[in-house]
Protein backbone atom coordinates (compact mmCIF):
# COMPACT_ATOMS: atom_id res chain seq x y z
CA UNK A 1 101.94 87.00 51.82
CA UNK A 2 100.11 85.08 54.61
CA UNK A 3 100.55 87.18 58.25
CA UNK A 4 102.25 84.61 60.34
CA UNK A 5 99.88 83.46 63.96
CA UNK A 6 100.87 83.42 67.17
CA UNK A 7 98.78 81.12 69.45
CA UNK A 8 98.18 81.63 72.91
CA UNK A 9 97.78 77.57 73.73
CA UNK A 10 96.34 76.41 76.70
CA UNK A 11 95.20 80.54 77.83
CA UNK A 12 92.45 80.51 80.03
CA UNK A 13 90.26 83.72 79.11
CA UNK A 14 89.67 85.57 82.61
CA UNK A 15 90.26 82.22 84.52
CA UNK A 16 87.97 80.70 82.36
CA UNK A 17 88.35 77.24 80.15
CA UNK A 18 91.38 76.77 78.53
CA UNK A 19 91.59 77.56 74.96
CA UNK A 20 93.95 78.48 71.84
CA UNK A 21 93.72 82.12 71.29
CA UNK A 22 95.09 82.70 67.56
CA UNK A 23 96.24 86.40 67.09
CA UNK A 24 97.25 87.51 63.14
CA UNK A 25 97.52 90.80 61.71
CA UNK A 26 97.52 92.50 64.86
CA UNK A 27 94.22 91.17 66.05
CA UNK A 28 92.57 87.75 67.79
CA UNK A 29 91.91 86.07 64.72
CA UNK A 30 90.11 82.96 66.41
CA UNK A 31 89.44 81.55 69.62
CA UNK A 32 90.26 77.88 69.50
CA UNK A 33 89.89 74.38 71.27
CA UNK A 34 93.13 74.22 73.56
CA UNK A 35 95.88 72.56 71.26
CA UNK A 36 93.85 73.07 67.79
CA UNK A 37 95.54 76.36 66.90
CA UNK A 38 98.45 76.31 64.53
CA UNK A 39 100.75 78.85 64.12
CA UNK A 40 104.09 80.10 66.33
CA UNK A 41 103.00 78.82 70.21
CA UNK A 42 103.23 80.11 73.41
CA UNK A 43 102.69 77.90 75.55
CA UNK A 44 100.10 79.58 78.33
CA UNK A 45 98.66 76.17 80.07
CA UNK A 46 97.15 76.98 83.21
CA UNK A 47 97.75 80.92 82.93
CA UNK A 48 94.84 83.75 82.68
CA UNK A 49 94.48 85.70 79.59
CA UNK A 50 93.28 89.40 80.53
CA UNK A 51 92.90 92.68 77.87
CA UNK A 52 96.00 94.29 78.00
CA UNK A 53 96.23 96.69 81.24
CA UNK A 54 96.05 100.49 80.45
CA UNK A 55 97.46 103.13 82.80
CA UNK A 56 95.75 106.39 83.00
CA UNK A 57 98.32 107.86 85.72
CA UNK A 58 101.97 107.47 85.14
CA UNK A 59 105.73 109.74 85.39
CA UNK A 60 107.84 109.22 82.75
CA UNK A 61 109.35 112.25 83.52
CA UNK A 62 110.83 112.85 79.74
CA UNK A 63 111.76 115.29 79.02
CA UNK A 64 113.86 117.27 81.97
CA UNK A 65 114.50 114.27 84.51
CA UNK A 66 115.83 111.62 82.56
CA UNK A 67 117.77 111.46 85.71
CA UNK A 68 114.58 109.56 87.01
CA UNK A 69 113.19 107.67 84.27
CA UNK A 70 112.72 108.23 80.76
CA UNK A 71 110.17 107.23 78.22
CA UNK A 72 111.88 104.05 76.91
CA UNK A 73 112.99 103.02 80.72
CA UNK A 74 108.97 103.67 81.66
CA UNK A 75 108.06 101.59 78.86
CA UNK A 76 109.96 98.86 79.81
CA UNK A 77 108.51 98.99 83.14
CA UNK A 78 104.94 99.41 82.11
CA UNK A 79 105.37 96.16 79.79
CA UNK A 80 106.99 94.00 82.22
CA UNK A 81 103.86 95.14 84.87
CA UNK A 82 101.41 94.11 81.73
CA UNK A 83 100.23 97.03 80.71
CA UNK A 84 99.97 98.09 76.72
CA UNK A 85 99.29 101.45 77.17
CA UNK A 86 100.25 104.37 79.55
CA UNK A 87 99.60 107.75 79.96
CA UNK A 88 102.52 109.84 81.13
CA UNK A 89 101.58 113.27 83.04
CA UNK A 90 102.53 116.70 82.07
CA UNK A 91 105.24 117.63 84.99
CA UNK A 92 107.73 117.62 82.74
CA UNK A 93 110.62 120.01 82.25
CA UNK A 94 109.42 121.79 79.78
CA UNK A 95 106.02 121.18 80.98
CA UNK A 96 103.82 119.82 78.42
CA UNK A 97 101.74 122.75 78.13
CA UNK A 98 102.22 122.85 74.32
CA UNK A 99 101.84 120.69 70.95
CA UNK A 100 105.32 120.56 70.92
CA UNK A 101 105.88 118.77 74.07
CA UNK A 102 103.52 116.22 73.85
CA UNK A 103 104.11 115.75 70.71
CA UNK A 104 108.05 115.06 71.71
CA UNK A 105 106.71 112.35 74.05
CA UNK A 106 104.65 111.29 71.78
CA UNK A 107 107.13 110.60 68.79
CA UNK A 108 109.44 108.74 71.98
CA UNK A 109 107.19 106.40 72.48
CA UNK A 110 106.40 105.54 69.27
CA UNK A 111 110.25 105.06 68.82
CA UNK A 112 110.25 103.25 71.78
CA UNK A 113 107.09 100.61 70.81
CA UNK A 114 106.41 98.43 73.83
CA UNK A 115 103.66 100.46 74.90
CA UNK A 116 100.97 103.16 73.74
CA UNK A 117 102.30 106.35 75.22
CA UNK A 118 99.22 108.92 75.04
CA UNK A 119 100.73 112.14 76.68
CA UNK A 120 98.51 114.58 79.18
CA UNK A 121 98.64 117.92 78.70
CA UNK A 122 98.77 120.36 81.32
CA UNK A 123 95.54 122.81 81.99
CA UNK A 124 97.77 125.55 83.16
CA UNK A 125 100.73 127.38 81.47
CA UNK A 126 103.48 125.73 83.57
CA UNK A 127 101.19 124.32 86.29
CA UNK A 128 100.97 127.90 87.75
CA UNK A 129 97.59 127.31 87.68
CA UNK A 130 96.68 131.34 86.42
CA UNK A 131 96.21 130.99 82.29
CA UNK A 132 95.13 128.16 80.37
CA UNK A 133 97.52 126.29 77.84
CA UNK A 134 97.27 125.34 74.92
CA UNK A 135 94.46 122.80 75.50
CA UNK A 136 92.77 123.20 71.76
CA UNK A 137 96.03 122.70 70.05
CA UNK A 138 97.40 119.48 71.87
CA UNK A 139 94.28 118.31 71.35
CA UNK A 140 94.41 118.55 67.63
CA UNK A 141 98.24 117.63 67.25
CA UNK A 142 99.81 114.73 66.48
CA UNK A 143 99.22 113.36 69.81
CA UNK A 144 95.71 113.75 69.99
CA UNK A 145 95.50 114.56 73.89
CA UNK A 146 92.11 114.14 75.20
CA UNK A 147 93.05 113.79 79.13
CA UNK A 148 94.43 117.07 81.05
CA UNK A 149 95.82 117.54 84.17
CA UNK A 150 98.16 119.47 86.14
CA UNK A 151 98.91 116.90 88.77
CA UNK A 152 101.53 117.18 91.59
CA UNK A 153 99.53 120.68 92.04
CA UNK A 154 95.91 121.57 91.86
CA UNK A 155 93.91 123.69 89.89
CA UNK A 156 93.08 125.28 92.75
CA UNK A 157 91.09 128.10 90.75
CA UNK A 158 87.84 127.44 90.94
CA UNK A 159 86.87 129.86 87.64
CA UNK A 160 90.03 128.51 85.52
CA UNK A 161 88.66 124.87 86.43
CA UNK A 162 85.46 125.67 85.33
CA UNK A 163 86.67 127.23 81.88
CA UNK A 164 89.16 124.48 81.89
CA UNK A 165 85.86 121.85 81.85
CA UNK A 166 83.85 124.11 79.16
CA UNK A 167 86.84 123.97 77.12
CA UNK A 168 87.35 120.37 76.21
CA UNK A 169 84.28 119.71 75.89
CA UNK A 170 84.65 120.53 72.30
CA UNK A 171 86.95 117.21 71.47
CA UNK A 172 85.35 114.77 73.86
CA UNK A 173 88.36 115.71 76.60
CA UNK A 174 88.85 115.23 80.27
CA UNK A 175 90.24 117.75 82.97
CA UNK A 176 92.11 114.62 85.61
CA UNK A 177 91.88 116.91 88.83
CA UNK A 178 94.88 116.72 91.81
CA UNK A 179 92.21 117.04 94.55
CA UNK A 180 94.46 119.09 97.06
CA UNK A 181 93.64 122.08 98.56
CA UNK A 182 97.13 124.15 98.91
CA UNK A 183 95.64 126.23 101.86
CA UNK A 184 95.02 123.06 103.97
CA UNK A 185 98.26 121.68 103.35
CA UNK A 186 101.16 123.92 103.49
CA UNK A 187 104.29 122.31 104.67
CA UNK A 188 101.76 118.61 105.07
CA UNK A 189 104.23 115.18 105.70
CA UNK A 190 101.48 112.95 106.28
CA UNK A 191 98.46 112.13 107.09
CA UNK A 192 96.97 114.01 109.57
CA UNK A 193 95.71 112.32 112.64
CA UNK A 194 96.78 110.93 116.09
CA UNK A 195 100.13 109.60 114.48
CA UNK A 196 101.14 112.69 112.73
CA UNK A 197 101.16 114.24 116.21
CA UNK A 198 103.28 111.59 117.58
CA UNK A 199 105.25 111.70 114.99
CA UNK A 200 106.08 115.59 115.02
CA UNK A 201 105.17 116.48 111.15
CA UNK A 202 102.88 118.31 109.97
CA UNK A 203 99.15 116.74 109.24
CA UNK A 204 97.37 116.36 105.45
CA UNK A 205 93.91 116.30 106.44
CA UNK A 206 91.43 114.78 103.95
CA UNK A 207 88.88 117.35 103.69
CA UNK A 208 91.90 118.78 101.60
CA UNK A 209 90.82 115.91 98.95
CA UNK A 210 87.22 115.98 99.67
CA UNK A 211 86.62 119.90 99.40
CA UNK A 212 87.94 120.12 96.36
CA UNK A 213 86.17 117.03 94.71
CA UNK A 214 82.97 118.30 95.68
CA UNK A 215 83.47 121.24 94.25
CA UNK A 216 84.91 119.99 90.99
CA UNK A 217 81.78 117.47 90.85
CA UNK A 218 79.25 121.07 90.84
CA UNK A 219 81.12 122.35 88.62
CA UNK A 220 81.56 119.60 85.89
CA UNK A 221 77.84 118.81 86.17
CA UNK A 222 76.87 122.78 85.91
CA UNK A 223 78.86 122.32 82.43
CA UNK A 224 77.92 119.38 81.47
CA UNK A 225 81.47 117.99 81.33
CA UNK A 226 84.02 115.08 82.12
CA UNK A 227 85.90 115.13 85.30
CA UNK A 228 88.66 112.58 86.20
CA UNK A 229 89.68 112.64 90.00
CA UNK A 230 93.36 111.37 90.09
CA UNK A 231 94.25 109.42 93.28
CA UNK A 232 91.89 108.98 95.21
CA UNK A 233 93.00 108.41 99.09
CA UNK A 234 89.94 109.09 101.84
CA UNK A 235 86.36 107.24 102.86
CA UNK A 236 85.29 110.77 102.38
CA UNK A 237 85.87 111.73 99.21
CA UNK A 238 84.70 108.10 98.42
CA UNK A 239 81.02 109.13 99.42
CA UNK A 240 81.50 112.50 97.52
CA UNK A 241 81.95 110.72 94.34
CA UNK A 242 79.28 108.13 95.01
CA UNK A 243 76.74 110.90 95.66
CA UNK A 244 78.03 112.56 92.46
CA UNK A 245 77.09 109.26 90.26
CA UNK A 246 74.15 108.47 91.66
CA UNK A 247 73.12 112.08 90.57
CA UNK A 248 74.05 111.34 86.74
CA UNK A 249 77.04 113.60 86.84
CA UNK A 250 79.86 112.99 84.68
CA UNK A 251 82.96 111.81 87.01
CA UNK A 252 85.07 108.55 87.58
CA UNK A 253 87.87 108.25 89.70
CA UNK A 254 91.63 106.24 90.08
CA UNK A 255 92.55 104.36 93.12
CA UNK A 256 96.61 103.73 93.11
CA UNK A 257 97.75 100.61 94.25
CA UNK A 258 99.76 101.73 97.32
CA UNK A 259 95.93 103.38 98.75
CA UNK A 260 94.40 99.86 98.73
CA UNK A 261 97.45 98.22 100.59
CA UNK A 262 99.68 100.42 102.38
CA UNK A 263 98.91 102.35 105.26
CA UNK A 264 99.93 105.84 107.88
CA UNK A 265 101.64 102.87 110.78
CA UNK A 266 104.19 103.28 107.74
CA UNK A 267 105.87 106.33 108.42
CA UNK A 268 106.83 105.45 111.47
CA UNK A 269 109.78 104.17 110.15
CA UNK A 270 110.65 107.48 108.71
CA UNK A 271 111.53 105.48 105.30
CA UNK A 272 111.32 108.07 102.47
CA UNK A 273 109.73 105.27 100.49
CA UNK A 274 106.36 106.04 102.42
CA UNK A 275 106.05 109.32 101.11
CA UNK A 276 103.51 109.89 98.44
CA UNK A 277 101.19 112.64 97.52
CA UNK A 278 98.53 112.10 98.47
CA UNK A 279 99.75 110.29 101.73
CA UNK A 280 98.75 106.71 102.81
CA UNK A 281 95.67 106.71 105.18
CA UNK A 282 94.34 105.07 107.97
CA UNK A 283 92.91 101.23 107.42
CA UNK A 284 89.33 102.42 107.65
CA UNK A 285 90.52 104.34 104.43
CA UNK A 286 92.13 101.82 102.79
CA UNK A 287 89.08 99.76 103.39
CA UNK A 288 86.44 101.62 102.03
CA UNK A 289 88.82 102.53 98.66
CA UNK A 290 88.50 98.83 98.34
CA UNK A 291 84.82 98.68 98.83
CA UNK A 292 84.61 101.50 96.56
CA UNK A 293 86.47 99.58 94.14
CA UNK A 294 84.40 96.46 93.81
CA UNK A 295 81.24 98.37 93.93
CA UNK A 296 82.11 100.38 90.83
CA UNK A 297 81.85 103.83 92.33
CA UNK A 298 86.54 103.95 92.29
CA UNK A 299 86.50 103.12 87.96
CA UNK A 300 90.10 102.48 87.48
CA UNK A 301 93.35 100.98 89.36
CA UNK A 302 96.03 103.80 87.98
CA UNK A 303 99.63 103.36 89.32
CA UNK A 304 100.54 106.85 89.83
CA UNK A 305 104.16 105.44 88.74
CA UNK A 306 106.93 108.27 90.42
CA UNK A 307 110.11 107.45 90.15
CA UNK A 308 112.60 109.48 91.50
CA UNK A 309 116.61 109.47 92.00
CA UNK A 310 118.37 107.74 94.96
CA UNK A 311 119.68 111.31 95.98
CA UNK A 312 115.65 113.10 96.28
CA UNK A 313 114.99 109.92 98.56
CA UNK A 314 117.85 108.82 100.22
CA UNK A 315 117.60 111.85 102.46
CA UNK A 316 115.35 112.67 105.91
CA UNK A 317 111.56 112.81 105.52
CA UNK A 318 111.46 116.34 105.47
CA UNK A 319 113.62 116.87 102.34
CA UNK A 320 112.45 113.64 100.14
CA UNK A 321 110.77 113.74 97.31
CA UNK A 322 106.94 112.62 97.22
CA UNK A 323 105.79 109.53 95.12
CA UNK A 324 106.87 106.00 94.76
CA UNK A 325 107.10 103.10 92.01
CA UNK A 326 104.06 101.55 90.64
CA UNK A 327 103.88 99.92 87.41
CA UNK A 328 105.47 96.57 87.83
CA UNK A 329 103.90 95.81 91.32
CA UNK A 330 100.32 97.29 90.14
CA UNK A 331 99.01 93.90 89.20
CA UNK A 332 100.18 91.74 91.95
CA UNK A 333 99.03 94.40 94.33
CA UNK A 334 95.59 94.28 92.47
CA UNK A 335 95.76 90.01 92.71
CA UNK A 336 96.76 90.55 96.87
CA UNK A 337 94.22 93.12 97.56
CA UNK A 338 90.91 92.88 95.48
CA UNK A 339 91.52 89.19 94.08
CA UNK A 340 92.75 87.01 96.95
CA UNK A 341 90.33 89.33 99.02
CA UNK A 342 87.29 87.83 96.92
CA UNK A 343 86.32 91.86 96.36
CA UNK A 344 86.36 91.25 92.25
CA UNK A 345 86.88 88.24 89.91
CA UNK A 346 89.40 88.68 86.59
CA UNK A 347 86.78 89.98 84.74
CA UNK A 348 85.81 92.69 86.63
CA UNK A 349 89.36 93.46 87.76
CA UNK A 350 90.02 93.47 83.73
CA UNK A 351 87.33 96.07 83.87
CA UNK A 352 89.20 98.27 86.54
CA UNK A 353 92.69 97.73 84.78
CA UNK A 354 91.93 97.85 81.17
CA UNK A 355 88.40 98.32 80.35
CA UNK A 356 87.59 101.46 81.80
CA UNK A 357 90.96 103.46 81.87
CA UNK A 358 90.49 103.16 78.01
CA UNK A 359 87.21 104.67 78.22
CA UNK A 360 88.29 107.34 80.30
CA UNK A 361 91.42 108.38 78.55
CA UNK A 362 89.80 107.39 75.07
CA UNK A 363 92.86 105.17 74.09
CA UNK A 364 91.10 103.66 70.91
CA UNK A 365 92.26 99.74 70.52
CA UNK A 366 92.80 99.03 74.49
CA UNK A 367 90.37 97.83 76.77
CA UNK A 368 88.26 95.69 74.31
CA UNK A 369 86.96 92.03 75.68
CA UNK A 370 88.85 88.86 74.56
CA UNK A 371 86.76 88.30 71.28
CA UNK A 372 87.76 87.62 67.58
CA UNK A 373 88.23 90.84 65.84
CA UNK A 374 89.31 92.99 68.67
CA UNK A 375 92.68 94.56 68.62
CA UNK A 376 95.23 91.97 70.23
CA UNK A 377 96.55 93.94 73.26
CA UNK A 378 96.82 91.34 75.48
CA UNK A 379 98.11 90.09 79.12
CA UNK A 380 98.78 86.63 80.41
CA UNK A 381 99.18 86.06 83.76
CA UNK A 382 100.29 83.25 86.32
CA UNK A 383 97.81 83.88 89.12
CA UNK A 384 99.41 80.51 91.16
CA UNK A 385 103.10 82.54 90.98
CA UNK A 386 104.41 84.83 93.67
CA UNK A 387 107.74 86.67 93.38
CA UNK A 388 109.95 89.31 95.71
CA UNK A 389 110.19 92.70 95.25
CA UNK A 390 113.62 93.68 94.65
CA UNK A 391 114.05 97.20 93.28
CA UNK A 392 117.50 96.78 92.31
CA UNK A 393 116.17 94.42 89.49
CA UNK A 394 112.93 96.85 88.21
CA UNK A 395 112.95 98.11 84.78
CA UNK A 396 113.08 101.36 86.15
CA UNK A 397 115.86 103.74 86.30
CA UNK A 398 114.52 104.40 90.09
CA UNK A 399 114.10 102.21 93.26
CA UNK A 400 111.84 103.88 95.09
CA UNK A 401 109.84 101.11 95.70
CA UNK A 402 107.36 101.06 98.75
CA UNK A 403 107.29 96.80 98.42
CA UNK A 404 110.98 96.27 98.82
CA UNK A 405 111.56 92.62 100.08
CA UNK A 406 107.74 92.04 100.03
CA UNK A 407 106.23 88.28 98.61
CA UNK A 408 103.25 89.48 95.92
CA UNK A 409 101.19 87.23 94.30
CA UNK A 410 100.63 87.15 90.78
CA UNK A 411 103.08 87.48 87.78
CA UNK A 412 102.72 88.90 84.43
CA UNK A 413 104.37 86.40 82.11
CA UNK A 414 103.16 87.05 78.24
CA UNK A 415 102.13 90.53 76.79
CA UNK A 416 101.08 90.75 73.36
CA UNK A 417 100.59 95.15 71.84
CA UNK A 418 98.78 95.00 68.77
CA UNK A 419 99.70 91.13 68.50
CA UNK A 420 103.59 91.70 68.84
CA UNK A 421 104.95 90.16 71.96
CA UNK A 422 106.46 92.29 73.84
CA UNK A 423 106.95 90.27 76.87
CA UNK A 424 107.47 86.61 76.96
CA UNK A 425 107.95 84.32 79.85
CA UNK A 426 108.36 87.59 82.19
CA UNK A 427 111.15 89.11 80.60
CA UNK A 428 111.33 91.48 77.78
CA UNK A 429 110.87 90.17 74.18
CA UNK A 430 112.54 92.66 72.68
């Protein structure tokens, strides 16, 4: 029995000229003159096709806060913000520090099916950071984890990091490092500079971020292994991972979307909103993560996506929870920030969104380019729309969004995982 098309008519591939993209059997089966493909339409005239967007830094927070989000709610989120695949961290209650775990989130969001869901595993036995987990046998179960990480803390142990990075080596894995010293930032609000005085709470300096990359940069090229720094924040540890490529060693790095817009003259307000581990930085900051961005040396936009409930953020600064929302506003902050800037084109911001989180997280079928024959995980976007933030209306099961009441430009309207729509004229297909 013939597999029945769907054309993408009209779709401009990365802004470029229109054509019919014709997707069958799960994959771009031809590539079209605009209003020659036959088949069921969507109608994408004047809208930007882009490779589906893949997340290498997300919460789902299944299982153990379910309160927050869970793995279907996430999904929802993550397809709605374009994305076809996601990969949800290990701080988790249970952690996932064993097959079992990840394969539980795993199997949910296979059930769930608007996204990839490719669970981290934790490098520590319940992010205590003292004994290794089960890193061999998550990597070999039915979730096939090849990214690690035991983010919200750091591995902090400089010899478990190192056996940590000897250790995956043997399936092609990746230790995603927290850069955070604890030492430097005991009881840390903010940012810490001439407005965390002001403000009376306590300072996060960055050479928390940078001493810890540059060690984790020795110690993955002494072992000839993969390094993945999560979330990165300062100009500093910017030029620590540049000097780290241009020596051949074996790191990329995230930028989150709230780094390349949002800055410290935030938390003035005292709005729980602004809190976010790491914390936003100073402009000069903020302007060199974009820099670092276009140039190549940041790899990947990764949302960081922490939802929390209204009661761990409805609360004073002191007692709120750190992290905010991230993956429905992730591409319009990415359109507002590197494309309206002129800093990339939609190819190369493809490359940051899709292209090379695949790579890094090794999420087979994502991140290809827009060709017949590649796997038909694809986004289609209205760069001329803008649209307000309102969290009450997110996909989430959280609000804690930082861009509450804020214009962005850019809005995902189509999203097509393994040539199933998923999303169609911005809402949920199914």
């Amino acid at each position: 029995m013939p597999q029945e098309k769907t054309v993408l008519r009209g779709v401009r591939p990365y802004g470029e000229d229109p054509v019919d993209i014709v997707v069958a059997a799960g994959v771009i089966a031809e590539i079209a003159a605009a209003g020659s493909g036959s088949g069921r339409i969507i109608e994408a005239s004047g809208l930007i096709a882009l490779p589906g967007f893949v997340d290498v830094h997300t919460h789902l927070r299944e299982p153990g806060r379910e309160d927050a989000e869970t793995v279907e709610t996430g999904s929802r989120a993550a397809a709605l913000g374009g994305f076809t695949a996601v990969f949800a961290m290990a701080n988790t209650s249970p952690v996932a520090d064993t097959a079992g775990v990840v394969e539980q989130v795993w199997h949910l969001g296979k059930a769930t099916g608007l996204v990839d869901v490719f669970p981290i595993g934790a490098v520590t036995v319940g992010l205590a950071g003292e004994q290794l987990a089960e890193l061999g046998a998550m990597a070999t179960s039915a979730a096939q984890v090849r990214m690690f990480s035991d983010d919200g803390k750091c591995v902090h142990d400089a010899a478990i990091m190192r056996r940590a990075l000897e250790y995956v080596k043997a399936f092609d894995g990746v230790i995603a490092q927290h850069a955070q010293e604890p030492r430097l930032t005991v009881d840390a609000q903010m940012n810490e500079g001439v407005l965390s005085g002001q403000l009376g709470l306590t300072g996060w300096p960055g050479v928390a971020e940078e001493s810890i990359i540059a060690r984790d940069v020795l110690l993955a090229e002494h072992v000839d292994s993969r390094l993945h720094v999560c979330h990165v924040s300062t100009a500093g540890s910017v030029e620590v991972i540049r000097l780290a490529k241009s020596r051949g060693i074996n790191v990329t790095a995230e930028v989150t979307p709230h780094h390349l817009l949002l800055t410290e003259d935030l938390v003035a307000s005292y709005d729980p909103n602004y809190k976010v581990n790491p914390p936003l930085r100073a402009s000069s900051d903020v302007a060199a993560l974009r820099a670092a961005l276009a140039d190549g040396t940041i790899d990947a936009i990764a949302t960081d996506h922490a939802p929390h409930p209204h009661e761990d953020k409805d609360c004073e600064w002191a007692a709120a929870a750190f992290g905010m929302l991230g993956l429905q506003t992730a591409f319009s902050v990415a359109v507002l920030t590197m494309i309206d800037s002129g800093l990339l084109d939609w190819r190369t911001l493809a490359d940051r969104m899709s292209v090379r989180p695949a790579r890094i997280g090794r999420a087979l079928g994502h991140g290809h380019d827009l060709k017949v024959g590649a796997p038909a995980n694809i986004c289609v976007v209205d760069p001329g729309a803008s649209w307000v933030v309102e969290p009450a209306t997110l996909a989430s099961k959280s609000r804690n969004s930082p861009y509450s009441g804020m214009t962005l430009p850019g809005k995902v309207m189509h999203v097509l995982k393994a040539g199933k729509p998923t999303v169609e004229d911005g809402d949920l297909a199914c």
